[in-house]
Protein backbone atom coordinates (compact mmCIF):
# COMPACT_ATOMS: atom_id res chain seq x y z
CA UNK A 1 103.96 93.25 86.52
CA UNK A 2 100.68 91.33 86.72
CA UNK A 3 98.62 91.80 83.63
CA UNK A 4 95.41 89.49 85.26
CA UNK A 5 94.75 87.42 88.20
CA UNK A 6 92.49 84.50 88.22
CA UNK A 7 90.53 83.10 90.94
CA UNK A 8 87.83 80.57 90.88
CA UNK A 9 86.34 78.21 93.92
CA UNK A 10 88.28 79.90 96.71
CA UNK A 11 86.66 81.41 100.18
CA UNK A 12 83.57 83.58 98.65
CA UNK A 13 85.22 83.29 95.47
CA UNK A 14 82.63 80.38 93.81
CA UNK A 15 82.79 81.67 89.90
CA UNK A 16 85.98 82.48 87.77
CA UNK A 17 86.68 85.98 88.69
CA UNK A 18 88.98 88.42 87.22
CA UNK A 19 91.16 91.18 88.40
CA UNK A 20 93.24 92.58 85.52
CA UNK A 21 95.51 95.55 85.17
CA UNK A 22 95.94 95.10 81.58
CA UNK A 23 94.36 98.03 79.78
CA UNK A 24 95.14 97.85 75.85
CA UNK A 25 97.55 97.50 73.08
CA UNK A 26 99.24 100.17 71.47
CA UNK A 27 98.33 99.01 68.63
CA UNK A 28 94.95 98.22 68.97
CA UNK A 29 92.48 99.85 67.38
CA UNK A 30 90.98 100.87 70.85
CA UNK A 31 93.77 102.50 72.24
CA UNK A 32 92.20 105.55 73.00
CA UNK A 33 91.72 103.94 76.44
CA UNK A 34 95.70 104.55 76.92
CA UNK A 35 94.82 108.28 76.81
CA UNK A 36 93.07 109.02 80.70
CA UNK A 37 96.07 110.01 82.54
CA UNK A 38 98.91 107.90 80.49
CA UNK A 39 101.32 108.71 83.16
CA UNK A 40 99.63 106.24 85.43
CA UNK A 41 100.94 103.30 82.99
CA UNK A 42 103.74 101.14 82.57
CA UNK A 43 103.73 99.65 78.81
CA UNK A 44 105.46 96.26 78.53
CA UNK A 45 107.27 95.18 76.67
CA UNK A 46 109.70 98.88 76.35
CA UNK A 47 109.64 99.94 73.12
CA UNK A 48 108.00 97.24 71.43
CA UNK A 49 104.94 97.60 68.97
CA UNK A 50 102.99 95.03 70.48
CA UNK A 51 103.36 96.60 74.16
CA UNK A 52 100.38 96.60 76.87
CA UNK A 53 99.02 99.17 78.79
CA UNK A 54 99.10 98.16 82.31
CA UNK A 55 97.50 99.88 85.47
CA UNK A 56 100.53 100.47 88.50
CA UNK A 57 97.86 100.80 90.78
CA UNK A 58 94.29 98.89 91.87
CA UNK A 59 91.90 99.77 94.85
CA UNK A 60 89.68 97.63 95.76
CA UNK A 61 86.62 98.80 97.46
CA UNK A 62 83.18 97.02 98.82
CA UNK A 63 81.39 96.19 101.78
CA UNK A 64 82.52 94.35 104.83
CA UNK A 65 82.68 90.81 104.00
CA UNK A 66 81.80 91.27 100.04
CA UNK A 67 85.25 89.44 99.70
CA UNK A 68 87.76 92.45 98.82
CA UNK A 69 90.41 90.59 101.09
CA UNK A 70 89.71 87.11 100.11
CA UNK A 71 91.47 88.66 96.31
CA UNK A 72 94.31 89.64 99.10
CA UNK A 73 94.29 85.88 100.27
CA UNK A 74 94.18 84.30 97.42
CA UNK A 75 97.46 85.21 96.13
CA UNK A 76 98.65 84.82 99.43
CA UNK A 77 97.56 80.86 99.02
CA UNK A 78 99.00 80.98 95.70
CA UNK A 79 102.29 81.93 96.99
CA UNK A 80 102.08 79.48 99.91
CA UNK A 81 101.16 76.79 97.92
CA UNK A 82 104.11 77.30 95.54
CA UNK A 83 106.59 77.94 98.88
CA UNK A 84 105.63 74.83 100.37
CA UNK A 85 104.54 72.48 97.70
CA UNK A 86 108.05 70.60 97.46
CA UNK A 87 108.34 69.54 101.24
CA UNK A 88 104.90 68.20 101.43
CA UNK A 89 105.04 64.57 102.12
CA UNK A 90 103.12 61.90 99.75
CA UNK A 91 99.49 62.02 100.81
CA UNK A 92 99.50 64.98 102.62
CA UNK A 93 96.82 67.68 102.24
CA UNK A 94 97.38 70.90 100.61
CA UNK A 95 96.08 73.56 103.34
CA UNK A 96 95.61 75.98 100.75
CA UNK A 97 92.76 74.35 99.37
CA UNK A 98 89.52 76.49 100.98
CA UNK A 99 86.91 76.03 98.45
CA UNK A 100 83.30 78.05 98.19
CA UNK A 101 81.29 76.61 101.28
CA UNK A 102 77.89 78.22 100.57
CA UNK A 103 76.93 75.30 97.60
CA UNK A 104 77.37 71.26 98.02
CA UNK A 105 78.45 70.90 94.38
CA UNK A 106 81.36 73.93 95.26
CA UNK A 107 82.58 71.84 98.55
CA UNK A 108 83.87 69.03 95.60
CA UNK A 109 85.54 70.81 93.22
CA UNK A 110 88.73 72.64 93.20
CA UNK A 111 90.14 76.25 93.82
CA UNK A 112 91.77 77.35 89.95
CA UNK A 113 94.31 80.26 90.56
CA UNK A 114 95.64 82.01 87.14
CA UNK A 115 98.40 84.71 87.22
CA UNK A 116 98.95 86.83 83.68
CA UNK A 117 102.87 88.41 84.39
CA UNK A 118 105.80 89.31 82.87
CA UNK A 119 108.80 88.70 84.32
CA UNK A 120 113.01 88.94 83.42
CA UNK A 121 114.43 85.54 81.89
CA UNK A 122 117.28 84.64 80.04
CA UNK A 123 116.16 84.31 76.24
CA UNK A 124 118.53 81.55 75.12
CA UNK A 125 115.79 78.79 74.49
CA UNK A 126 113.03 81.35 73.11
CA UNK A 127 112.04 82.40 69.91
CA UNK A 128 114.10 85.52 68.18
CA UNK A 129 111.27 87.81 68.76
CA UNK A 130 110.85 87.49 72.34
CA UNK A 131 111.65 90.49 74.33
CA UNK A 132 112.54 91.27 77.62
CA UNK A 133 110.34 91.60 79.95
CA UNK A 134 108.53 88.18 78.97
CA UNK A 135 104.76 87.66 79.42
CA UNK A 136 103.94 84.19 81.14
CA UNK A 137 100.46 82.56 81.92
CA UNK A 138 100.42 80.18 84.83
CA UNK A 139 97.46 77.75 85.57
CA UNK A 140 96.64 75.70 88.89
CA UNK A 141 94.00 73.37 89.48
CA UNK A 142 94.02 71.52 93.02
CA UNK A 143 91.86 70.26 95.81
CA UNK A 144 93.08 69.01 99.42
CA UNK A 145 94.82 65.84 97.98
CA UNK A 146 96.32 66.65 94.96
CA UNK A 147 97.02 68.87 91.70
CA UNK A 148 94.68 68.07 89.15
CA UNK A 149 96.34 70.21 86.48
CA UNK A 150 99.31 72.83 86.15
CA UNK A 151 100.87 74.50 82.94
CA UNK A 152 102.60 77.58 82.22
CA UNK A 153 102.76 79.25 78.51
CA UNK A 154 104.95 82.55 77.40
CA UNK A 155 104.48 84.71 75.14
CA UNK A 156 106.23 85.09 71.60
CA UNK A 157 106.72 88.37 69.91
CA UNK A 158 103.55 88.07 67.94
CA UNK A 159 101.31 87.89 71.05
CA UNK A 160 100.34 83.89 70.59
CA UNK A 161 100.74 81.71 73.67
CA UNK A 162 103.45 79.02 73.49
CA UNK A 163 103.03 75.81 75.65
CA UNK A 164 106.20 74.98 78.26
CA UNK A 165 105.27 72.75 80.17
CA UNK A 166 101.27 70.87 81.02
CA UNK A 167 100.59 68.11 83.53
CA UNK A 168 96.66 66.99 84.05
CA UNK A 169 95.38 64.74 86.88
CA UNK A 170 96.46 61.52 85.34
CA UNK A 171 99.90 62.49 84.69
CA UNK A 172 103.02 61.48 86.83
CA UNK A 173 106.40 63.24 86.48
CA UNK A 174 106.82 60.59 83.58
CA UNK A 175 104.68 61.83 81.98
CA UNK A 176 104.32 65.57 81.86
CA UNK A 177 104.52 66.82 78.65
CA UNK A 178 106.91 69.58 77.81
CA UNK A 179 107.23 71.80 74.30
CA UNK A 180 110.12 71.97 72.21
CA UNK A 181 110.80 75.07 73.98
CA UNK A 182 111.83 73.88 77.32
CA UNK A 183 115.19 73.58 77.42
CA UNK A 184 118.07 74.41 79.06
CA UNK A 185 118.15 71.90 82.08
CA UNK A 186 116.38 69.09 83.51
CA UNK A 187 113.15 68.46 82.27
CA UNK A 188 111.40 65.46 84.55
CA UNK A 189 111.78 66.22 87.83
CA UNK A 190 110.01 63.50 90.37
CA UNK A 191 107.16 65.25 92.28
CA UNK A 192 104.26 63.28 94.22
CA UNK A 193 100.58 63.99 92.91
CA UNK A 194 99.99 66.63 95.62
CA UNK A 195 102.74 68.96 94.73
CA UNK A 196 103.50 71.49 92.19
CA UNK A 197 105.65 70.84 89.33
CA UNK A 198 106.45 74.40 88.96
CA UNK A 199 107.18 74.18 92.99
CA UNK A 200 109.80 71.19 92.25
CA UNK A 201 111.39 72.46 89.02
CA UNK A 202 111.81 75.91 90.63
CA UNK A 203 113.97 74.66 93.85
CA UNK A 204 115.88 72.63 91.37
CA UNK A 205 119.31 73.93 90.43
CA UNK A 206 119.14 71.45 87.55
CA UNK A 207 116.32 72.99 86.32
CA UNK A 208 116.54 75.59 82.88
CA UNK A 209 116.99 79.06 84.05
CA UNK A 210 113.84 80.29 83.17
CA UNK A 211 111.42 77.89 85.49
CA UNK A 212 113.54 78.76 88.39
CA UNK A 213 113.47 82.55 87.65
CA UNK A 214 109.43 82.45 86.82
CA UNK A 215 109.34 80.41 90.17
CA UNK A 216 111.66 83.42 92.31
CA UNK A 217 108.48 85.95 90.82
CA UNK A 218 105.92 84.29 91.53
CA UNK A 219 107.14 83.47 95.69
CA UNK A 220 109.38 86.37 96.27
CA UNK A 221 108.54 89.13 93.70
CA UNK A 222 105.34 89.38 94.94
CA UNK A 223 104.80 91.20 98.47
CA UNK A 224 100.97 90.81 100.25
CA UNK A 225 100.82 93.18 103.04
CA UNK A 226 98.07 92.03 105.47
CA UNK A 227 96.83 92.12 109.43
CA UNK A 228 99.54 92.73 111.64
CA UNK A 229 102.52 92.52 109.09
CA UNK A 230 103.53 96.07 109.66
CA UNK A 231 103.47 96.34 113.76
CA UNK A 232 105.85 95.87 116.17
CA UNK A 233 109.38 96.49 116.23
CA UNK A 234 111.30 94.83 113.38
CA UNK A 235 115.12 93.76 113.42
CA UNK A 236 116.83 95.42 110.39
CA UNK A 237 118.93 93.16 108.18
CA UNK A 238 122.55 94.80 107.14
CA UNK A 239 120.65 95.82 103.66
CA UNK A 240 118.15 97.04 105.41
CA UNK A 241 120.39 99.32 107.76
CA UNK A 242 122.49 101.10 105.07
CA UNK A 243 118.76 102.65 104.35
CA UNK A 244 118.41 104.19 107.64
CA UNK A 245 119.55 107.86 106.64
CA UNK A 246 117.03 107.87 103.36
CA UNK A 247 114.01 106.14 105.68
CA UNK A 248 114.77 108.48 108.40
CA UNK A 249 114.56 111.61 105.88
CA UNK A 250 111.04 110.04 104.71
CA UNK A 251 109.74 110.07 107.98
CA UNK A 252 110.36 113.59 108.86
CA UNK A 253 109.41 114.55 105.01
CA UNK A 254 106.34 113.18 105.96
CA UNK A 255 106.14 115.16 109.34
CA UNK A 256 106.29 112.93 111.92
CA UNK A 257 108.56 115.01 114.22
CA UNK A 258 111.88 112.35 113.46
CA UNK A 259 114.56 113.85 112.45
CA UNK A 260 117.02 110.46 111.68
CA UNK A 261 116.78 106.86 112.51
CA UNK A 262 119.80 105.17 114.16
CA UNK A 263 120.42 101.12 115.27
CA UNK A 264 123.23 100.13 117.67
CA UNK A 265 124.66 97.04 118.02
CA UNK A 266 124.79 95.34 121.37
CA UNK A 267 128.50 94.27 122.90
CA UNK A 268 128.65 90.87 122.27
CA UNK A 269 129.25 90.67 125.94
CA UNK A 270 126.81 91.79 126.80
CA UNK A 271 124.73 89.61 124.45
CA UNK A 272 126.23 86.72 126.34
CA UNK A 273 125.52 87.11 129.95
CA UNK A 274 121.44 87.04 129.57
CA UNK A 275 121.14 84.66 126.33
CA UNK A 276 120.22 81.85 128.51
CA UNK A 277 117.92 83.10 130.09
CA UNK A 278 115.85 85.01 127.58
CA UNK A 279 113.73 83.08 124.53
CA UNK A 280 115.51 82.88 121.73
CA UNK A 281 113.00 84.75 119.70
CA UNK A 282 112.86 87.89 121.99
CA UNK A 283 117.10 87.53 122.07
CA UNK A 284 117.16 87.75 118.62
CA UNK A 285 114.63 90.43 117.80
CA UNK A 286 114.93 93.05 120.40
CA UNK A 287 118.31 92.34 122.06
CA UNK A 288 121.07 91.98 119.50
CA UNK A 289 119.95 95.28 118.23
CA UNK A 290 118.42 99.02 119.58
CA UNK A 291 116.75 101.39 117.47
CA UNK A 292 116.20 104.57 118.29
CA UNK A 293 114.31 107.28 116.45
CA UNK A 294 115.78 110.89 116.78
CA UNK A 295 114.05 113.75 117.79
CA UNK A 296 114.90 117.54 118.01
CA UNK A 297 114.43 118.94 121.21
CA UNK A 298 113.29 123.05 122.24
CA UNK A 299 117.00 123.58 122.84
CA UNK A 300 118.31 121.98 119.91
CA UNK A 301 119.68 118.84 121.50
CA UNK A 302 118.84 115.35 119.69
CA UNK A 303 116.76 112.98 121.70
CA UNK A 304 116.98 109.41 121.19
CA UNK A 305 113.80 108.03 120.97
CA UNK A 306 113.10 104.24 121.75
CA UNK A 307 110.46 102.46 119.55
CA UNK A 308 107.84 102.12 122.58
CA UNK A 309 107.74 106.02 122.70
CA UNK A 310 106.98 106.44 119.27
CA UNK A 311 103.21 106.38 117.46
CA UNK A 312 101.93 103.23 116.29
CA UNK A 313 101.36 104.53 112.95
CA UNK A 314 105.09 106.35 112.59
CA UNK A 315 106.28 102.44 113.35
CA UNK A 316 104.47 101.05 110.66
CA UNK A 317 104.91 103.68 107.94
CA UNK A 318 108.92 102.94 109.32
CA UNK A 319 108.46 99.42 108.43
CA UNK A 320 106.28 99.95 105.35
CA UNK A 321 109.35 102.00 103.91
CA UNK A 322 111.66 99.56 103.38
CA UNK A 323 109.07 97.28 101.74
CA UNK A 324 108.09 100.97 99.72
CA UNK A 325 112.01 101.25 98.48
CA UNK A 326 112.72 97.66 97.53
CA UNK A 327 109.30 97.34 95.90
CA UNK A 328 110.40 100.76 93.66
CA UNK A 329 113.78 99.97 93.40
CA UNK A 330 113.10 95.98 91.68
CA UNK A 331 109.86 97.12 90.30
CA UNK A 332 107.69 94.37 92.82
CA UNK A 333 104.29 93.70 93.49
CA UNK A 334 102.22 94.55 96.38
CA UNK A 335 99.00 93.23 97.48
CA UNK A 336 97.89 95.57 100.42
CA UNK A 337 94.62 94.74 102.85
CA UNK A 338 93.03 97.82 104.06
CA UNK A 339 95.49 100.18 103.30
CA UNK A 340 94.21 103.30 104.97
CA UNK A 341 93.57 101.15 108.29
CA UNK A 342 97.58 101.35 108.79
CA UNK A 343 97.82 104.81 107.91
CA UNK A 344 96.64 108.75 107.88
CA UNK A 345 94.22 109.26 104.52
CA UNK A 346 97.14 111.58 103.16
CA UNK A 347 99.59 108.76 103.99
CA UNK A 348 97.69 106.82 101.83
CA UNK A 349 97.16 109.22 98.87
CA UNK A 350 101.37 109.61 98.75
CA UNK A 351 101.53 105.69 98.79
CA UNK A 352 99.12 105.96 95.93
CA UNK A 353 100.86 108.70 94.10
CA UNK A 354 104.24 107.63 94.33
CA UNK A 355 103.10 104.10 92.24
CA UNK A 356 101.16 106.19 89.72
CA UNK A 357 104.54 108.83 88.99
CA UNK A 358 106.89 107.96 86.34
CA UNK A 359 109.15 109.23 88.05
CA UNK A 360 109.48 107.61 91.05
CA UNK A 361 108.52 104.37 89.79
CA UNK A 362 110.18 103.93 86.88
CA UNK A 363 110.68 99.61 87.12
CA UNK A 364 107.05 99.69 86.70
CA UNK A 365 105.85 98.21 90.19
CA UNK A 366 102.49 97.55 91.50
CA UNK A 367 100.22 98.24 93.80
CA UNK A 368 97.28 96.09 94.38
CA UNK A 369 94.79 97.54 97.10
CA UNK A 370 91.53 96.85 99.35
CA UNK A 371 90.49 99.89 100.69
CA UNK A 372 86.90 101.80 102.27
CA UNK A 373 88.84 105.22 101.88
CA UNK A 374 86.17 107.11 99.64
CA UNK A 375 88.07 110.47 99.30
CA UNK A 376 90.56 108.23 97.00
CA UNK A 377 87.74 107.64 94.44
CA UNK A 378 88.49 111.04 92.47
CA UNK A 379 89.86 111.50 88.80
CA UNK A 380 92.61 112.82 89.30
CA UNK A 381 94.39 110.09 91.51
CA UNK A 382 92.65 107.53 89.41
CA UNK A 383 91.23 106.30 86.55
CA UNK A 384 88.61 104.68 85.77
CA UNK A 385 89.73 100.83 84.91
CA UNK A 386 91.93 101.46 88.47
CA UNK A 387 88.63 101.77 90.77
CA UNK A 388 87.01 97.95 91.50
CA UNK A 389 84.57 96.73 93.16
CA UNK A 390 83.72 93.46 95.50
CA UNK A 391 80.04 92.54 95.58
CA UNK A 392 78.60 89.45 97.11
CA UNK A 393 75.34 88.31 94.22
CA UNK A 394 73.60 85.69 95.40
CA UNK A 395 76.13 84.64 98.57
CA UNK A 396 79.24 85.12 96.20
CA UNK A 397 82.14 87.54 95.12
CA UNK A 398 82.29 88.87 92.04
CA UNK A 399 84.76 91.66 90.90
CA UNK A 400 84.46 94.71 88.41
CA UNK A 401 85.84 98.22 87.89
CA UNK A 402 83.97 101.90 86.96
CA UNK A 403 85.08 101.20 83.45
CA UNK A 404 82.93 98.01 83.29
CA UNK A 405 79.68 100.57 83.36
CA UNK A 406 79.14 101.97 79.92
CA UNK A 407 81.61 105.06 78.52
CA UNK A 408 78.41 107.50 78.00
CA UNK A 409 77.24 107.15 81.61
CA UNK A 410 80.46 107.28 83.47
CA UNK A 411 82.74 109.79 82.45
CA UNK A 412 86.33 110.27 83.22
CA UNK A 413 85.85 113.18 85.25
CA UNK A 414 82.50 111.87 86.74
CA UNK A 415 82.32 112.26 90.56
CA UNK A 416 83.18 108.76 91.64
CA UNK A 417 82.75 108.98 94.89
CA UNK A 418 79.43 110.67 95.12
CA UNK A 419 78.12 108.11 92.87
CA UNK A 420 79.19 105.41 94.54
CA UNK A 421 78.05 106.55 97.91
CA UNK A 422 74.64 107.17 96.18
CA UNK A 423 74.66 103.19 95.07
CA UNK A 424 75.07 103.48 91.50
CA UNK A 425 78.23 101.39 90.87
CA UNK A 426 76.56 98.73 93.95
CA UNK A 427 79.45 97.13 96.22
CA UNK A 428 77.55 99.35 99.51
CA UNK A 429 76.42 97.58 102.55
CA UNK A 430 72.95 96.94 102.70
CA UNK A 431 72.39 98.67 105.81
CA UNK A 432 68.53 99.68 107.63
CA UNK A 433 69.01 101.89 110.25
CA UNK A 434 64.99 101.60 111.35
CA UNK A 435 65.22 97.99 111.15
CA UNK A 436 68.71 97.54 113.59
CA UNK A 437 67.25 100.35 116.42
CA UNK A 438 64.43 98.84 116.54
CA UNK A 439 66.24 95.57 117.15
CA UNK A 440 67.84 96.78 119.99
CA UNK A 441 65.76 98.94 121.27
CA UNK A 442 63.87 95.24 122.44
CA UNK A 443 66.66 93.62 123.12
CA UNK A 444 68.10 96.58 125.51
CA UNK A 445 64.66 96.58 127.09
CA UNK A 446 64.98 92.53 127.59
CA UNK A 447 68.13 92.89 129.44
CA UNK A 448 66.36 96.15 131.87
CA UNK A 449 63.48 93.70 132.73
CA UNK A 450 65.85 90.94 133.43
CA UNK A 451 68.28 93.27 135.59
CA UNK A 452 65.26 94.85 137.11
């Protein structure tokens, strides 16, 4: 789980930023916040005094362009930069570096990213106290030509941050240091200035254990949905097709009028006579496989449905369900953009609800959202600390949640939504209707004179 995300310098992102999940200790002395609807928590580490109270779910909601998707962005630049760190050549730029454009001093200075998470290791290196699920901190500080500092910490029993590994701008892979708690493999692994140590060590099989496993979270543990990811007809993997009956039972649970899902295999050949001829892509993605979704006709008989015949939104709440059980199943992350633009506002609310139940998601997944769907923003789907907020102030985004306003004046069974539509948590567009018909009303009347 992610406990806080940092992002600083990045897109409309110009000052540090933070979106956390992290809501208290059980042992604090303020752990009366634990108490608005528990069940929507996960508390890491199990069964440990010194657990935290963490959110499973996050919307995210503002104005258009107020930055809500550059949060989804960023961690999709985080994860691309740690992906594809360890091919880049010497001297080559890191495309992930987009810094704040809207200030001279901003266009100079680097994009920070900062993940909070916990994540599975093996504890053979790490003090006796540490428990499973471990908490790590990762830092990143880069612009287009190089990384000007890296580091990750963990964790210890006792809640104090313990150094692994640091590297600033000066540093070569000589001379990174590393604490007495990195062990377990190779330590100095040659990297050029512009890539990521953490990139290096983590494709390294000599590397310790642990690096290579905090690498495999951060890159593959960590699903952002965005744009077009869910459209289109999608060629099952053999994993993916032994989930066919419980997918298909989904999609009529949710009433879409399919009954089961089925794939076929085509003759090999078959395959063979027209793979010359077509593009390899298109061979690979629509031919070697059909899927058909099953429907019950008046008489009783099954019709086979092919994909082009079926809804655009049954096809991507198909696809979305096989990210939906492995996220559940290995207790993932998801970053989602505009959530409720793939699917029906009910759709949406089930998403929401299955993250929030304890039990359905009981590996303590995530959901991290950007959404305009107002008729979420009630009580009892959310809390408070799970409702933020994107605002541009003064050209940039800044982030904050319903519980950032003070306790007496926001309530946990305030009406969220009518307050926010009536501008008191901000994050609305500023929009004049006066001011925009009158604007067109001349410009309309420009282009009749012209025609005329």
């Amino acid at each position: 789980m992610i406990v806080d995300f940092v992002i600083k310098n990045y897109r409309s992102f110009k000052n540090e930023q933070v979106l956390s999940s992290y809501v208290g200790k059980v042992s604090s002395p303020n752990a009366h916040v634990l108490k608005e609807h528990p069940e929507y928590l996960s508390f890491l580490p199990n069964e440990s005094v010194t657990s935290l109270g963490l959110l499973r779910t996050i919307a995210i909601y503002g104005a258009n362009a107020a930055g809500k998707s550059n949060t989804i962005s960023a961690m999709v630049a985080l994860g691309q930069l740690l992906r594809t760190s360890t091919s880049l050549e010497e001297g080559e730029s890191i495309a992930q570096y987009d810094p704040y454009l809207l200030d001279n001093a901003s266009k100079k200075t680097p994009t920070q990213f900062e993940v909070e998470f916990f994540c599975n290791v093996k504890l053979d290196h790490l003090p006796q106290k540490t428990v499973n699920p471990v908490r790590f901190l990762y830092r990143i500080e880069f612009n287009s030509k190089k990384i000007l500092s890296e580091s990750l910490s963990f964790f210890s029993g006792n809640n104090r941050a313990i150094l692994l590994f640091d590297r600033t701008e000066e540093d070569t892979w000589e001379t990174i240091r590393f604490s007495n708690y990195y062990k377990g493999g190779q330590r100095k692994i040659p990297f050029f200035p512009n890539q990521s140590y953490l990139s290096k060590a983590g494709s390294t099989a000599a590397a310790p254990n642990f690096i290579r496993e905090v690498y495999r979270y951060l890159t593959r543990q960590i699903i952002c949905i965005t744009g077009s990811s869910l459209w289109g007809e999608r060629r099952l993997s053999e994993d993916q097709k032994e989930q066919l009956e419980t997918v298909g039972e989904l999609l009529h649970l949710i009433d879409t009028g399919v009954e089961t899902v089925s794939v076929t295999s085509i003759r090999p050949s078959v395959l063979e006579k027209y793979k010359q001829a077509i593009p390899t892509e298109v061979f690979i993605n629509q031919l070697t496989q059909r899927l058909y979704f099953n429907h019950l006709a008046s008489d009783g008989s099954v019709v086979k449905m092919d994909p082009k015949h079926v809804s655009e939104g049954t096809l991507r709440f198909f696809n979305f369900t096989f990210y939906l059980l492995e996220v559940l199943k290995r207790g993932l992350v998801v970053f989602f953009d505009e959530l409720e633009s793939q699917f029906h506002p009910e759709i949406v609310r089930l998403i929401v609800r299955l993250f929030n139940d304890p039990r359905v998601n009981t590996n303590h997944a995530q959901l991290f959202f950007t959404t305009h769907s107002v008729d979420l923003m009630k009580p009892e789907i959310f809390r408070r600390d799970q409702v933020w907020f994107a605002e541009k102030q003064d050209g940039a985004t800044k982030l904050y949640s319903i519980s950032d306003f003070e306790g007496a004046k926001v309530r946990s069974n305030s009406p969220y939504a009518e307050w926010y539509l009536e501008g008191r948590f901000g994050a609305l567009p500023q929009v004049n209707y006066l001011t925009i018909a009158d604007f067109l009303v001349d410009q309309l009347s420009q282009g009749s004179n012209n025609a005329a």
